[in-house]
PDB file of N, CA and C in Angstrom:
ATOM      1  N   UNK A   1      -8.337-109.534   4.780  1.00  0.00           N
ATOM      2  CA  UNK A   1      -8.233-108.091   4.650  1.00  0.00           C
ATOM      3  C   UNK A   1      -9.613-107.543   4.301  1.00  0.00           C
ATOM      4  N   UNK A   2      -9.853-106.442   4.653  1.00  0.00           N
ATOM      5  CA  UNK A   2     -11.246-105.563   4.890  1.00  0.00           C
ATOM      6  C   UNK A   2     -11.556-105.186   3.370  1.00  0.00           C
ATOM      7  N   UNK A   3     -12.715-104.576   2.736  1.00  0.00           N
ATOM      8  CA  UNK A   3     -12.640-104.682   1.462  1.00  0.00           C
ATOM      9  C   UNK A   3     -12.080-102.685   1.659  1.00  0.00           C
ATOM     10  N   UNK A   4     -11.778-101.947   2.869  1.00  0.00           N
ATOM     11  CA  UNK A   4     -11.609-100.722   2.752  1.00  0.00           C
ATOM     12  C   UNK A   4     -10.179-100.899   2.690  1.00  0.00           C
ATOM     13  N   UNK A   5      -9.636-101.330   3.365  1.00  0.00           N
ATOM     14  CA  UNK A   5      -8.227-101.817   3.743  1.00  0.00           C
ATOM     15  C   UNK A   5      -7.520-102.325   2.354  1.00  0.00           C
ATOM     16  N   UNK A   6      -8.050-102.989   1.756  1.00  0.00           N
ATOM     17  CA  UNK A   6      -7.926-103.727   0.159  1.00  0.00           C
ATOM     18  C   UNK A   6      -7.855-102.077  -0.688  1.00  0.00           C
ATOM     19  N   UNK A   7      -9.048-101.260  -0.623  1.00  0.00           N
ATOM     20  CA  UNK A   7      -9.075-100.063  -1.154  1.00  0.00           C
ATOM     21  C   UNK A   7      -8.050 -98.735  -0.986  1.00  0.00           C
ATOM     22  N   UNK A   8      -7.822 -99.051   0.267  1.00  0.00           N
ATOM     23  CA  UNK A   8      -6.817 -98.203   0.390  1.00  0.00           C
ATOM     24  C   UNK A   8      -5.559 -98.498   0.363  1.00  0.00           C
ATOM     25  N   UNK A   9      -5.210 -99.522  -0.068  1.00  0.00           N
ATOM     26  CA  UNK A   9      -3.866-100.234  -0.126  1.00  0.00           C
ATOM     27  C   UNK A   9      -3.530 -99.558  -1.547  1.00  0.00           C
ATOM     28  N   UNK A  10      -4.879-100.481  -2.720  1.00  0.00           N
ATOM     29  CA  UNK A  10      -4.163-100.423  -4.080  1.00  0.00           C
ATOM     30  C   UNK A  10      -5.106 -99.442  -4.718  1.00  0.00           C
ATOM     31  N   UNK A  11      -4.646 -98.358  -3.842  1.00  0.00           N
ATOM     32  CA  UNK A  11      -4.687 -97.127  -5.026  1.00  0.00           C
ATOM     33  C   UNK A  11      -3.588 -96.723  -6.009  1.00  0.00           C
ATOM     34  N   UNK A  12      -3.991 -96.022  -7.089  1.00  0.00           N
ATOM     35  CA  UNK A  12      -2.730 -95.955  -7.959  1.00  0.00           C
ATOM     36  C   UNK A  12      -1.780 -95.320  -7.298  1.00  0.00           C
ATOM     37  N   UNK A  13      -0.492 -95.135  -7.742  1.00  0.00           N
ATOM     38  CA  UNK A  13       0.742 -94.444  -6.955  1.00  0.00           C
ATOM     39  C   UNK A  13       0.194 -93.028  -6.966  1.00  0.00           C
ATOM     40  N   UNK A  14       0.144 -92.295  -5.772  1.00  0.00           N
ATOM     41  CA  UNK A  14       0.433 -91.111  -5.350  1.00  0.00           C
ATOM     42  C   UNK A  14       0.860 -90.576  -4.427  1.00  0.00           C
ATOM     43  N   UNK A  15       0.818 -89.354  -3.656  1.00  0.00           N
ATOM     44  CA  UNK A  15       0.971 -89.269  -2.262  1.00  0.00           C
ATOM     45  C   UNK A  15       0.658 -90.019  -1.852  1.00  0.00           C
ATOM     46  N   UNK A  16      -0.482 -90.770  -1.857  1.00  0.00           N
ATOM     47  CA  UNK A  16      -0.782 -91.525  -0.376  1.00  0.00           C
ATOM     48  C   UNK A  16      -0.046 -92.622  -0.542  1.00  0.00           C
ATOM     49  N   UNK A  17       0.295 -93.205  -1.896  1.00  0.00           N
ATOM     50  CA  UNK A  17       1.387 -94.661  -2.193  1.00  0.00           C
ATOM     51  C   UNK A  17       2.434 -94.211  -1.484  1.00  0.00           C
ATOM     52  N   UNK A  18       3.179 -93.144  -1.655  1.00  0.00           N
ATOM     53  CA  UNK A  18       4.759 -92.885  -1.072  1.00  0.00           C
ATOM     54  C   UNK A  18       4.323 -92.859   0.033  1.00  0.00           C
ATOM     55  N   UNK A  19       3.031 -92.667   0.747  1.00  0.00           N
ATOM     56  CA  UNK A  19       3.258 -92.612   2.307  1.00  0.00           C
ATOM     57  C   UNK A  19       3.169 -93.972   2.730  1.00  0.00           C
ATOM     58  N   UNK A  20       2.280 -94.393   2.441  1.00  0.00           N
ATOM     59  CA  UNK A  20       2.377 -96.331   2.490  1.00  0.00           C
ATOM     60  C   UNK A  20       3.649 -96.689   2.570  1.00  0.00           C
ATOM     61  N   UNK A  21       4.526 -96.526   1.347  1.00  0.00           N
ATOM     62  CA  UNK A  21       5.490 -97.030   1.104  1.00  0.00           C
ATOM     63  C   UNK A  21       6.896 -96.791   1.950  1.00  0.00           C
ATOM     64  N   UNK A  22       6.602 -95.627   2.757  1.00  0.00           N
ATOM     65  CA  UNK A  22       7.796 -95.169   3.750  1.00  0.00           C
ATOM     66  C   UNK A  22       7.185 -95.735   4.783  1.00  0.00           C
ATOM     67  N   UNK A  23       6.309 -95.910   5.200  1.00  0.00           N
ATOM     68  CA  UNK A  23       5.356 -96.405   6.472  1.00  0.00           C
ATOM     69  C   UNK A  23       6.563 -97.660   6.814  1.00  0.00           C
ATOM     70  N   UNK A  24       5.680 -98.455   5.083  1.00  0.00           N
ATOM     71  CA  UNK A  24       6.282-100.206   5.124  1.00  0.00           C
ATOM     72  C   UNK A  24       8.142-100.154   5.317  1.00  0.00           C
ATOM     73  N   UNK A  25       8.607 -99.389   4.675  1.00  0.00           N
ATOM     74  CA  UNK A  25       9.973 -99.402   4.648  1.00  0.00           C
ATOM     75  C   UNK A  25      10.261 -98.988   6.364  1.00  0.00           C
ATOM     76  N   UNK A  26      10.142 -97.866   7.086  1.00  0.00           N
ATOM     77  CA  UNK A  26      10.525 -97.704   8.337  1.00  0.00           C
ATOM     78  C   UNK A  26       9.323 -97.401   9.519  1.00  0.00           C
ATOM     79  N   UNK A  27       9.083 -98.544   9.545  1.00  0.00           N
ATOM     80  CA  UNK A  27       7.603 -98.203  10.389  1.00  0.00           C
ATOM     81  C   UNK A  27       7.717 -98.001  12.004  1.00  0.00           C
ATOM     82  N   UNK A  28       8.817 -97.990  12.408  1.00  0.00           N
ATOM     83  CA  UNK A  28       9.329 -97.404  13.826  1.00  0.00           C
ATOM     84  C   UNK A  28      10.356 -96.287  13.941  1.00  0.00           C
ATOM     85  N   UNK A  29      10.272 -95.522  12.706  1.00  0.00           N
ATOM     86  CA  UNK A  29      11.221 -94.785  13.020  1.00  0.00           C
ATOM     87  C   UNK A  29      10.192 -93.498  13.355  1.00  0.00           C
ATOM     88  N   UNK A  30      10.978 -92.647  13.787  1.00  0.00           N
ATOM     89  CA  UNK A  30      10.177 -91.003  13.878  1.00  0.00           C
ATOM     90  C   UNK A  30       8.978 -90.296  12.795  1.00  0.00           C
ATOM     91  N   UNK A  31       8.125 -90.319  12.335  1.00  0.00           N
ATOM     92  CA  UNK A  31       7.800 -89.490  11.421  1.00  0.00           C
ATOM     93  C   UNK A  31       7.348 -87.897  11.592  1.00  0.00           C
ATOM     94  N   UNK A  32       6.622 -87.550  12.976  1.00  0.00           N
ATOM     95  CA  UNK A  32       6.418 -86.527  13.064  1.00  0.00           C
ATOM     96  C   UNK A  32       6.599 -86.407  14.527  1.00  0.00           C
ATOM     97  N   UNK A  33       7.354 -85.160  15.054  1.00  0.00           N
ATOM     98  CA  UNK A  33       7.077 -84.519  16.272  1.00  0.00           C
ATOM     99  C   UNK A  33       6.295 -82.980  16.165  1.00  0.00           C
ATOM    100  N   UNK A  34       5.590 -82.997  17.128  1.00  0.00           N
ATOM    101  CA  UNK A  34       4.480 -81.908  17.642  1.00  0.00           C
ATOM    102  C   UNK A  34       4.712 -81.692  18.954  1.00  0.00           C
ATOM    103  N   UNK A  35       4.252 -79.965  19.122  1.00  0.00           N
ATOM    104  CA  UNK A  35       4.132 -79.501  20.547  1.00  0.00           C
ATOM    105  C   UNK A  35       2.397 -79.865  20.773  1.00  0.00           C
ATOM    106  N   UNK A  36       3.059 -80.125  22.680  1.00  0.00           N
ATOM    107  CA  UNK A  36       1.727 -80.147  22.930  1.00  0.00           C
ATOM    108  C   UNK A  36       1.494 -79.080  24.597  1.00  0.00           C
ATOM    109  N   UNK A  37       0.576 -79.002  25.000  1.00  0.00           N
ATOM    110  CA  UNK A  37       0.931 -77.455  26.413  1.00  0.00           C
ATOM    111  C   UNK A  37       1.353 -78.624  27.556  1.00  0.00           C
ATOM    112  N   UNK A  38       2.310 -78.560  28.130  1.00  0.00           N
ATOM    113  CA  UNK A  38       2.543 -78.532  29.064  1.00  0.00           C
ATOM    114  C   UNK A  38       1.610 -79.477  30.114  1.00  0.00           C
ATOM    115  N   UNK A  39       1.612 -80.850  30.801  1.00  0.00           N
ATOM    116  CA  UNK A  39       0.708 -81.004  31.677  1.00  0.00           C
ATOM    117  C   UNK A  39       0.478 -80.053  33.186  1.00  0.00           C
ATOM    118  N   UNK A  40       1.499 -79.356  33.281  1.00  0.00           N
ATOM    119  CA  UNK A  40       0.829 -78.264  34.549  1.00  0.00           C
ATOM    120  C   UNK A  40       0.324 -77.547  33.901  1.00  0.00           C
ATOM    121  N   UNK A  41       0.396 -76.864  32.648  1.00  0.00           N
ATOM    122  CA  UNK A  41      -0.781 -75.729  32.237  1.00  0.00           C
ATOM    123  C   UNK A  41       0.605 -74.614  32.185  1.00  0.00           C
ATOM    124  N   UNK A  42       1.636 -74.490  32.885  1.00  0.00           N
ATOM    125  CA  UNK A  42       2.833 -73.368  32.578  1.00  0.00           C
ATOM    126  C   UNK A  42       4.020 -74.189  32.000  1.00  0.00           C
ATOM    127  N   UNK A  43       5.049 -73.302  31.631  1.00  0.00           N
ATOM    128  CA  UNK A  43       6.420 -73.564  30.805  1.00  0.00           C
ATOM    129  C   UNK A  43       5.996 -73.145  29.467  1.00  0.00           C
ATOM    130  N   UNK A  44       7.109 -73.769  29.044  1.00  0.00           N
ATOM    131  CA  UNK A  44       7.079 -74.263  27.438  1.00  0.00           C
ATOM    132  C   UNK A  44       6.465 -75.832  26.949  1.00  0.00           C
ATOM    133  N   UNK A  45       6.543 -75.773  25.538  1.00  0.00           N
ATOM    134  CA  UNK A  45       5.505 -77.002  25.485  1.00  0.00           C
ATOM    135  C   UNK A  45       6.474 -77.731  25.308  1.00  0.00           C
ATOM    136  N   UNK A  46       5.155 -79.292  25.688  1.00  0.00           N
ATOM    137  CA  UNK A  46       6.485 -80.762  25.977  1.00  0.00           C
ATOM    138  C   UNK A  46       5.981 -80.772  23.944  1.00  0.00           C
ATOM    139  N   UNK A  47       7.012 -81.810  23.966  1.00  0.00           N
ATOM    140  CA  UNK A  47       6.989 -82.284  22.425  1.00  0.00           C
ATOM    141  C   UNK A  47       6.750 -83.974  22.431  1.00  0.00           C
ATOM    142  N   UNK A  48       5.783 -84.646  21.783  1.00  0.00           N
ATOM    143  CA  UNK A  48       5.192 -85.661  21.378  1.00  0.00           C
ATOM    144  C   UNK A  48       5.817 -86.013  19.929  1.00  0.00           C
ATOM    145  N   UNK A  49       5.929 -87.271  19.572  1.00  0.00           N
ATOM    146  CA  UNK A  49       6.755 -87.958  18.317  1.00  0.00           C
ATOM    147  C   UNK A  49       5.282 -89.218  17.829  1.00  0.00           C
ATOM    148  N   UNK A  50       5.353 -89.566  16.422  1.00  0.00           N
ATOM    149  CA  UNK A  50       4.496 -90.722  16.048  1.00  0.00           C
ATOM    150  C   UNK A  50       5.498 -91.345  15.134  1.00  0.00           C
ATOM    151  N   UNK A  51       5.719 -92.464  15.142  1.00  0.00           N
ATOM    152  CA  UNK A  51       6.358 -93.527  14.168  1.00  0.00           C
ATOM    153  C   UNK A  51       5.741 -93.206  12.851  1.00  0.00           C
ATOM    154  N   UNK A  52       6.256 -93.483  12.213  1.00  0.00           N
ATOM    155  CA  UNK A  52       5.342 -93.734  10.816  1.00  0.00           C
ATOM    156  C   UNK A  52       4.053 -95.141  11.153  1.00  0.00           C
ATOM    157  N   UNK A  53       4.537 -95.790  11.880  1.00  0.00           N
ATOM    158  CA  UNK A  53       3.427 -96.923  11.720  1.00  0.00           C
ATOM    159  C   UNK A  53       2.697 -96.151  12.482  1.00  0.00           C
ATOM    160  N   UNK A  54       2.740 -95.808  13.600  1.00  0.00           N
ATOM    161  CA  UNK A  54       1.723 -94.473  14.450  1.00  0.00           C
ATOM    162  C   UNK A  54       0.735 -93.744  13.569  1.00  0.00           C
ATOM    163  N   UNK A  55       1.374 -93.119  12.754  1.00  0.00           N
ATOM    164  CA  UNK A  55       0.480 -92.294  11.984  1.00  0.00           C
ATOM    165  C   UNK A  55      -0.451 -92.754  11.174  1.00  0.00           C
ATOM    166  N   UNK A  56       0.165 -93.924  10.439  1.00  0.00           N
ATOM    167  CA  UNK A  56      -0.304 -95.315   9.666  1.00  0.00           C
ATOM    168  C   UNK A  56      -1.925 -95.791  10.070  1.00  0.00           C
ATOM    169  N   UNK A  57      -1.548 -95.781  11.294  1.00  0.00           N
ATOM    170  CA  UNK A  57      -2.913 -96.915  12.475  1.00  0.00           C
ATOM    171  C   UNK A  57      -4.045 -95.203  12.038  1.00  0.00           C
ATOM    172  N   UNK A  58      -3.476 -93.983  12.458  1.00  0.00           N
ATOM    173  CA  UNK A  58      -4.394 -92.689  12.359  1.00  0.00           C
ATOM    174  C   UNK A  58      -4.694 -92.533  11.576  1.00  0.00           C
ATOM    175  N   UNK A  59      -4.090 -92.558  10.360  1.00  0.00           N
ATOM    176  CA  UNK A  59      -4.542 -92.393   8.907  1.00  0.00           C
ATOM    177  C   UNK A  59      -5.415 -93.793   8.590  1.00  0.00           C
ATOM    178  N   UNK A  60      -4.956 -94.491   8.516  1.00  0.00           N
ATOM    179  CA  UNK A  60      -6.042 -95.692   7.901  1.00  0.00           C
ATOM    180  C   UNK A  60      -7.497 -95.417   8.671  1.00  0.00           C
ATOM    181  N   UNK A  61      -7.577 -95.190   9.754  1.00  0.00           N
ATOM    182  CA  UNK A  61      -8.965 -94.709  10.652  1.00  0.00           C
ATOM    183  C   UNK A  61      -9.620 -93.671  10.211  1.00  0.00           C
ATOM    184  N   UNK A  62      -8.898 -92.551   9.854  1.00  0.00           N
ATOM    185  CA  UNK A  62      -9.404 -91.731   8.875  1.00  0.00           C
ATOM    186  C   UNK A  62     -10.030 -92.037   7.910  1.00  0.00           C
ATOM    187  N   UNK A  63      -8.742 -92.908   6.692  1.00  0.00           N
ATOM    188  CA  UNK A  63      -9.691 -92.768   5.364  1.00  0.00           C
ATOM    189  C   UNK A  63     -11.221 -93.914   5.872  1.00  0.00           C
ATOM    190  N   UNK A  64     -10.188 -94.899   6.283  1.00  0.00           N
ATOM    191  CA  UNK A  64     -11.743 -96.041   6.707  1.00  0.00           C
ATOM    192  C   UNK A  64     -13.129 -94.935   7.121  1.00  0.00           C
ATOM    193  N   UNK A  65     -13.147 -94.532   8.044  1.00  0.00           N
ATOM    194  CA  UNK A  65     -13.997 -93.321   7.927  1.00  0.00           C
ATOM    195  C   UNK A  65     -14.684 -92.453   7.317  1.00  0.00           C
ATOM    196  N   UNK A  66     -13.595 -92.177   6.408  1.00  0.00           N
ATOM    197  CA  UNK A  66     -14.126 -91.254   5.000  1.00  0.00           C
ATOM    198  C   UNK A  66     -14.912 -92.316   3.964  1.00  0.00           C
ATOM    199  N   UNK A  67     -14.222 -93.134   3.916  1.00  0.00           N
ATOM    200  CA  UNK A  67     -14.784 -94.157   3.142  1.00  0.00           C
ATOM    201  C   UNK A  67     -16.622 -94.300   3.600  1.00  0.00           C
ATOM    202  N   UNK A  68     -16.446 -94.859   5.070  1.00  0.00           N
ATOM    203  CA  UNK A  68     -17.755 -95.226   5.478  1.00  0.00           C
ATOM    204  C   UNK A  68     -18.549 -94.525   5.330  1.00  0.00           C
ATOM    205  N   UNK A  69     -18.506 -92.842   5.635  1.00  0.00           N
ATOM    206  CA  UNK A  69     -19.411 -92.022   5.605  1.00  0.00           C
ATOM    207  C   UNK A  69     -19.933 -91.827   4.031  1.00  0.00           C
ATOM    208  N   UNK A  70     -18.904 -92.757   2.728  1.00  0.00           N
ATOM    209  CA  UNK A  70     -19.399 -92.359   1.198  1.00  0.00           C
ATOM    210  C   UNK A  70     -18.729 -91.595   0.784  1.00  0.00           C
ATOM    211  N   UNK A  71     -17.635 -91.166   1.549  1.00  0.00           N
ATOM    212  CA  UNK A  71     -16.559 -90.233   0.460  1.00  0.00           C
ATOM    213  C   UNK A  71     -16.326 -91.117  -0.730  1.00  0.00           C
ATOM    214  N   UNK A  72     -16.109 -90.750  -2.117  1.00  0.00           N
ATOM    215  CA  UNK A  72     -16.007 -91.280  -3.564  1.00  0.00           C
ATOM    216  C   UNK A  72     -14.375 -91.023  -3.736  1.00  0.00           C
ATOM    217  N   UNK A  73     -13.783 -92.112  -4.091  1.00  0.00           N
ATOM    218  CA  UNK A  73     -12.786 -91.722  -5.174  1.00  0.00           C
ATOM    219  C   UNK A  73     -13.117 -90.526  -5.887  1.00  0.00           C
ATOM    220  N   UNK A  74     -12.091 -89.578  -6.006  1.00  0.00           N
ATOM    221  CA  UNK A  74     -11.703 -88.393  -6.544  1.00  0.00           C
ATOM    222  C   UNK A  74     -12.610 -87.345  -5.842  1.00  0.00           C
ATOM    223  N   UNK A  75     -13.114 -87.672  -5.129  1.00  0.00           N
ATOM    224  CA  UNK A  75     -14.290 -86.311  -4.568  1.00  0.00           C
ATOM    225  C   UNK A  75     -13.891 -85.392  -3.683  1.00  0.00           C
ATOM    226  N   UNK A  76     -13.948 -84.619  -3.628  1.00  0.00           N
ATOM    227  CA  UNK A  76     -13.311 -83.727  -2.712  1.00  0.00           C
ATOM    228  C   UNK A  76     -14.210 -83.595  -1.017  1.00  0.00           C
ATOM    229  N   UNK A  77     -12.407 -83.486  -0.550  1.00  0.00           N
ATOM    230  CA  UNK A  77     -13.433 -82.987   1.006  1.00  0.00           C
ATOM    231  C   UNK A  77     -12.737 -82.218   1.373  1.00  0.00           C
ATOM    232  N   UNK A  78     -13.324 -81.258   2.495  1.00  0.00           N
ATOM    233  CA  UNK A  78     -13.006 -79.541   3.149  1.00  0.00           C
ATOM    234  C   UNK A  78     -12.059 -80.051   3.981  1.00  0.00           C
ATOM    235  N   UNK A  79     -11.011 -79.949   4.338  1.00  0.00           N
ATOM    236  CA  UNK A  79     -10.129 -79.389   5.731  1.00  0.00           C
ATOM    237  C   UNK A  79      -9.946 -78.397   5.680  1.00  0.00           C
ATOM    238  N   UNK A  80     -10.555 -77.818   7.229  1.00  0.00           N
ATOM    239  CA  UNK A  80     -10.515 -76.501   7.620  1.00  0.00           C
ATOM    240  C   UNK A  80      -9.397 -76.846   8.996  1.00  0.00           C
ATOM    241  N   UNK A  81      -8.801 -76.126   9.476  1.00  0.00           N
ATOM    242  CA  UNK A  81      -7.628 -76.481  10.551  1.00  0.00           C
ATOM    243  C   UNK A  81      -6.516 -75.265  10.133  1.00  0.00           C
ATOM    244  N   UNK A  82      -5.835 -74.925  11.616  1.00  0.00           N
ATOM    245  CA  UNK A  82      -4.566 -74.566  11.702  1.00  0.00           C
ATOM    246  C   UNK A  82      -3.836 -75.469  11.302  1.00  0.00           C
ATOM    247  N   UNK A  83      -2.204 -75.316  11.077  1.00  0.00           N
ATOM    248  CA  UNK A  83      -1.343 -75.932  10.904  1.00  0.00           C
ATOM    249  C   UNK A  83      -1.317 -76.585  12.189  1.00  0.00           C
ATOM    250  N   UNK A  84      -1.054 -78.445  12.189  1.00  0.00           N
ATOM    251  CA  UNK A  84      -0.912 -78.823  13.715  1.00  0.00           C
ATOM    252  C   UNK A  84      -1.371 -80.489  12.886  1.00  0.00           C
ATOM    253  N   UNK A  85      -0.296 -81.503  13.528  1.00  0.00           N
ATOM    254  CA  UNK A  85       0.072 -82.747  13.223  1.00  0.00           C
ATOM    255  C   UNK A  85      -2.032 -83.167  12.432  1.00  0.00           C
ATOM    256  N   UNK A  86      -2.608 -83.127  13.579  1.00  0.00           N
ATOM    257  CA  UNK A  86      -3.627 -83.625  12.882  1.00  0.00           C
ATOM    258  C   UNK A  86      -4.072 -83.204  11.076  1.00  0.00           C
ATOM    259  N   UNK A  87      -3.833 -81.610  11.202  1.00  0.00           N
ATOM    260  CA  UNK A  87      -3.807 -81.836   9.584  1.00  0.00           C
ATOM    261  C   UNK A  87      -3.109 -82.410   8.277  1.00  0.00           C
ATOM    262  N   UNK A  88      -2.289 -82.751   9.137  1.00  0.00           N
ATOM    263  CA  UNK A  88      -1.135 -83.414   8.271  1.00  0.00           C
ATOM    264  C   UNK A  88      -1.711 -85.364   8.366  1.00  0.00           C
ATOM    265  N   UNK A  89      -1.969 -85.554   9.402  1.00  0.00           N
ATOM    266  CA  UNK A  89      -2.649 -87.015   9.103  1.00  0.00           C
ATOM    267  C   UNK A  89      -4.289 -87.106   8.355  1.00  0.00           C
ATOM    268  N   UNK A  90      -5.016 -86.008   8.609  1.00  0.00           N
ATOM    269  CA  UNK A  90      -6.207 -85.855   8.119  1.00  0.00           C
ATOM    270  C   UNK A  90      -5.929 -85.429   6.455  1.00  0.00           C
ATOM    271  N   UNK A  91      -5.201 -84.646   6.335  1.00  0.00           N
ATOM    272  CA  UNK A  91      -5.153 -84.705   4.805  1.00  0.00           C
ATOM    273  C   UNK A  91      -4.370 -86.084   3.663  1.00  0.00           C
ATOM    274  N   UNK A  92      -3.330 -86.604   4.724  1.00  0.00           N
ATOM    275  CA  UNK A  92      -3.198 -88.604   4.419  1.00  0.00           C
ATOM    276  C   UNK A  92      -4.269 -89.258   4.516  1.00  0.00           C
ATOM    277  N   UNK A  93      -5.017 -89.230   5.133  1.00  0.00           N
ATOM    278  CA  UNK A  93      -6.361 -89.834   5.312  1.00  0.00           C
ATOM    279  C   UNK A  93      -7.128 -89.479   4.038  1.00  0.00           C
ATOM    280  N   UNK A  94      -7.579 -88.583   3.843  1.00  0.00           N
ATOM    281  CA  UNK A  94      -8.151 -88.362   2.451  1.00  0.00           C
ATOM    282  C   UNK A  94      -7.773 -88.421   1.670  1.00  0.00           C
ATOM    283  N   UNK A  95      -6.197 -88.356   0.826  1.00  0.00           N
ATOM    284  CA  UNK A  95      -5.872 -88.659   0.241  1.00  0.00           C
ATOM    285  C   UNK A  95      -5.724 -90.545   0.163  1.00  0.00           C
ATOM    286  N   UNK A  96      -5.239 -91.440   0.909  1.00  0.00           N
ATOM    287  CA  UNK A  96      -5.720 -92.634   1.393  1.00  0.00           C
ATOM    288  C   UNK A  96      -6.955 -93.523   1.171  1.00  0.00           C
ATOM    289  N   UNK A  97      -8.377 -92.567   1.212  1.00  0.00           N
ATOM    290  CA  UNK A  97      -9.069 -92.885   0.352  1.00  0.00           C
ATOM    291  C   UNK A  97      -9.363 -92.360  -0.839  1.00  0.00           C
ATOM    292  N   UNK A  98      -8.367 -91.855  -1.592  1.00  0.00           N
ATOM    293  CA  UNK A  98      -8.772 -91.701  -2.921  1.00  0.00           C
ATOM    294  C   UNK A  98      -9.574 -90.719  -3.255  1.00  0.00           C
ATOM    295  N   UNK A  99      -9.730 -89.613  -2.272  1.00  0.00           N
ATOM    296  CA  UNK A  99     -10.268 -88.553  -2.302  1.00  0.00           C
ATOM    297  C   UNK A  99      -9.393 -87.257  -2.711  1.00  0.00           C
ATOM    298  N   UNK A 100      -9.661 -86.109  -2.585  1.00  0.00           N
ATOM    299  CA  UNK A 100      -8.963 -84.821  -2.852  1.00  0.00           C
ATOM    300  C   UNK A 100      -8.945 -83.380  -1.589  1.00  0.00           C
ATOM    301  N   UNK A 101      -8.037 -83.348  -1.634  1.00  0.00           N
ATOM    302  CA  UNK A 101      -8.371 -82.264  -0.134  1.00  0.00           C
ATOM    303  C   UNK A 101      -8.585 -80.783  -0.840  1.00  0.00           C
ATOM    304  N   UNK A 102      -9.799 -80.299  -0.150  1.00  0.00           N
ATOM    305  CA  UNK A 102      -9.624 -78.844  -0.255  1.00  0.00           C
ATOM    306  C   UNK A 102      -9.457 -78.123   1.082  1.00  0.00           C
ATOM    307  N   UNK A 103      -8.268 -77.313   0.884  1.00  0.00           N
ATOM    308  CA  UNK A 103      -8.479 -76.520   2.033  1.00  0.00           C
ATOM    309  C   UNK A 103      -8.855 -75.519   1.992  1.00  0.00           C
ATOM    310  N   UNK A 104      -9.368 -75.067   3.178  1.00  0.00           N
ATOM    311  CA  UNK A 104     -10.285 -73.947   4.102  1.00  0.00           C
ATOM    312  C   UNK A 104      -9.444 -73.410   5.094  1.00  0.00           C
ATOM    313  N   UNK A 105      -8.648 -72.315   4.829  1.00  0.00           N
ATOM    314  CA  UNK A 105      -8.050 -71.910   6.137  1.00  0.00           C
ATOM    315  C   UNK A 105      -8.964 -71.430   7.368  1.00  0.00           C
ATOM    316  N   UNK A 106      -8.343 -71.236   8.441  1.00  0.00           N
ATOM    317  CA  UNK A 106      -9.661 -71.163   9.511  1.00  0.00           C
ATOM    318  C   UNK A 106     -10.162 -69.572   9.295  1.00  0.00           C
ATOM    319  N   UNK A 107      -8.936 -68.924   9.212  1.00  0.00           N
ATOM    320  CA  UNK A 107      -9.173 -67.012   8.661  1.00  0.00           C
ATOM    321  C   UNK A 107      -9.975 -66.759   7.382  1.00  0.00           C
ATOM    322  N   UNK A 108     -10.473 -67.703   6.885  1.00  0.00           N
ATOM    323  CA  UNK A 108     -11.039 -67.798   5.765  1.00  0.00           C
ATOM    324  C   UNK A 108     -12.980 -67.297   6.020  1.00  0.00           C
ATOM    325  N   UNK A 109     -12.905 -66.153   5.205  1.00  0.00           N
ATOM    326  CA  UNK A 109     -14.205 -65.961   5.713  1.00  0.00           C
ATOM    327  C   UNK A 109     -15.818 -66.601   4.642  1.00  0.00           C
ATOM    328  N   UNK A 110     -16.888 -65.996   5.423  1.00  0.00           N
ATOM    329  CA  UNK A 110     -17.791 -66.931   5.011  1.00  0.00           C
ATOM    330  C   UNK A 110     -17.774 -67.673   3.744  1.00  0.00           C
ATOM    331  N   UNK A 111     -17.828 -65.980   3.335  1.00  0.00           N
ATOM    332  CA  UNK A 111     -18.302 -65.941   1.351  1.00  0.00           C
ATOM    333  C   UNK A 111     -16.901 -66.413   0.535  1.00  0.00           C
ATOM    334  N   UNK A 112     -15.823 -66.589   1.507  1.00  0.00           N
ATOM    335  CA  UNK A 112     -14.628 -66.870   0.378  1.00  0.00           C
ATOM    336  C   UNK A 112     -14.773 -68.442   1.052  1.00  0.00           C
ATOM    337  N   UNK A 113     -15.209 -69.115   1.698  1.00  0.00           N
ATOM    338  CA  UNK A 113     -15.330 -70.801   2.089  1.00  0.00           C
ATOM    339  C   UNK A 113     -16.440 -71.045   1.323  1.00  0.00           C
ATOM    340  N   UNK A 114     -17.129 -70.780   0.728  1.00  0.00           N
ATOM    341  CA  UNK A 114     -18.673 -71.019  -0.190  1.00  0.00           C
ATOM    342  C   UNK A 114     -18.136 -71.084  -1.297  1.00  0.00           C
ATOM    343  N   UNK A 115     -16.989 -70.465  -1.516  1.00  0.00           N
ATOM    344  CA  UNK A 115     -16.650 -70.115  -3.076  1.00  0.00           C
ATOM    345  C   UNK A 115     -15.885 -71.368  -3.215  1.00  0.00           C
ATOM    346  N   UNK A 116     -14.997 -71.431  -2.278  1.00  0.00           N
ATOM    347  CA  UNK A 116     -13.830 -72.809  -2.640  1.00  0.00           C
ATOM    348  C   UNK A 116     -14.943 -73.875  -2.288  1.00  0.00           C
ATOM    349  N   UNK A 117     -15.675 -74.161  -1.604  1.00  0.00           N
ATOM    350  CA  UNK A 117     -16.238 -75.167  -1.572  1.00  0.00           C
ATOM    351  C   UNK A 117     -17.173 -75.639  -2.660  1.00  0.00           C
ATOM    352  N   UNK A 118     -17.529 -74.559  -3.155  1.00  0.00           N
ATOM    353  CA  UNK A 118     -18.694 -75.204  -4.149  1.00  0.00           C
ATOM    354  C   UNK A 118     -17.491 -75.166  -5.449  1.00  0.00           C
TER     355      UNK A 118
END
């Protein structure tokens, strides 16, 4: 096992433990469905599904990521994003490594993203 993989395993219990922990318990069942447009470009949108182990493989790539780039235990990082599956695995991901999410809505203007960020 990786020494990030080791790190992100045994973090203390939190969100990211209960997500581990439903992962391990049903790792083929449904965890999230999302719309996505249509491959002709008209209709309504088709809808896409990820297992929990699905999301699992996305999230661990994440935090591994966060990790690599030097994200710290407890340190905070920005997600800025609409509502839409990726923020929901990107904020597991940071939490995963032991980090803290701040969010940034995207309507969020300059001087009020300077403020939450710093």
């Amino acid at each position: 096992m990786s020494d990030t993989q080791t790190l992100i395993e045994n973090r203390p219990p939190s969100v990211a433990t209960l997500f581990l922990e439903r992962v391990a318990a049903t790792p083929d069942a449904e965890a999230y469905r999302y719309p996505v447009p249509p491959a002709s470009g008209e209709g309504p949108d088709d809808w896409k599904s990820l297992t929990w182990a699905e999301a699992a493989e996305r999230v661990h790539a994440i935090a591994a990521g966060l990790i690599e780039l030097g994200v710290q235990p407890e340190e905070r990082v920005a997600l800025a994003s609409a509502t839409r599956v990726e923020w929901i695995l990107t904020d597991l991901g940071i939490l995963c490594a032991g980090a803290a999410t701040t969010t940034v809505y995207p309507q969020t203007n300059a001087e009020e993203s300077a403020y939450i960020l710093s």
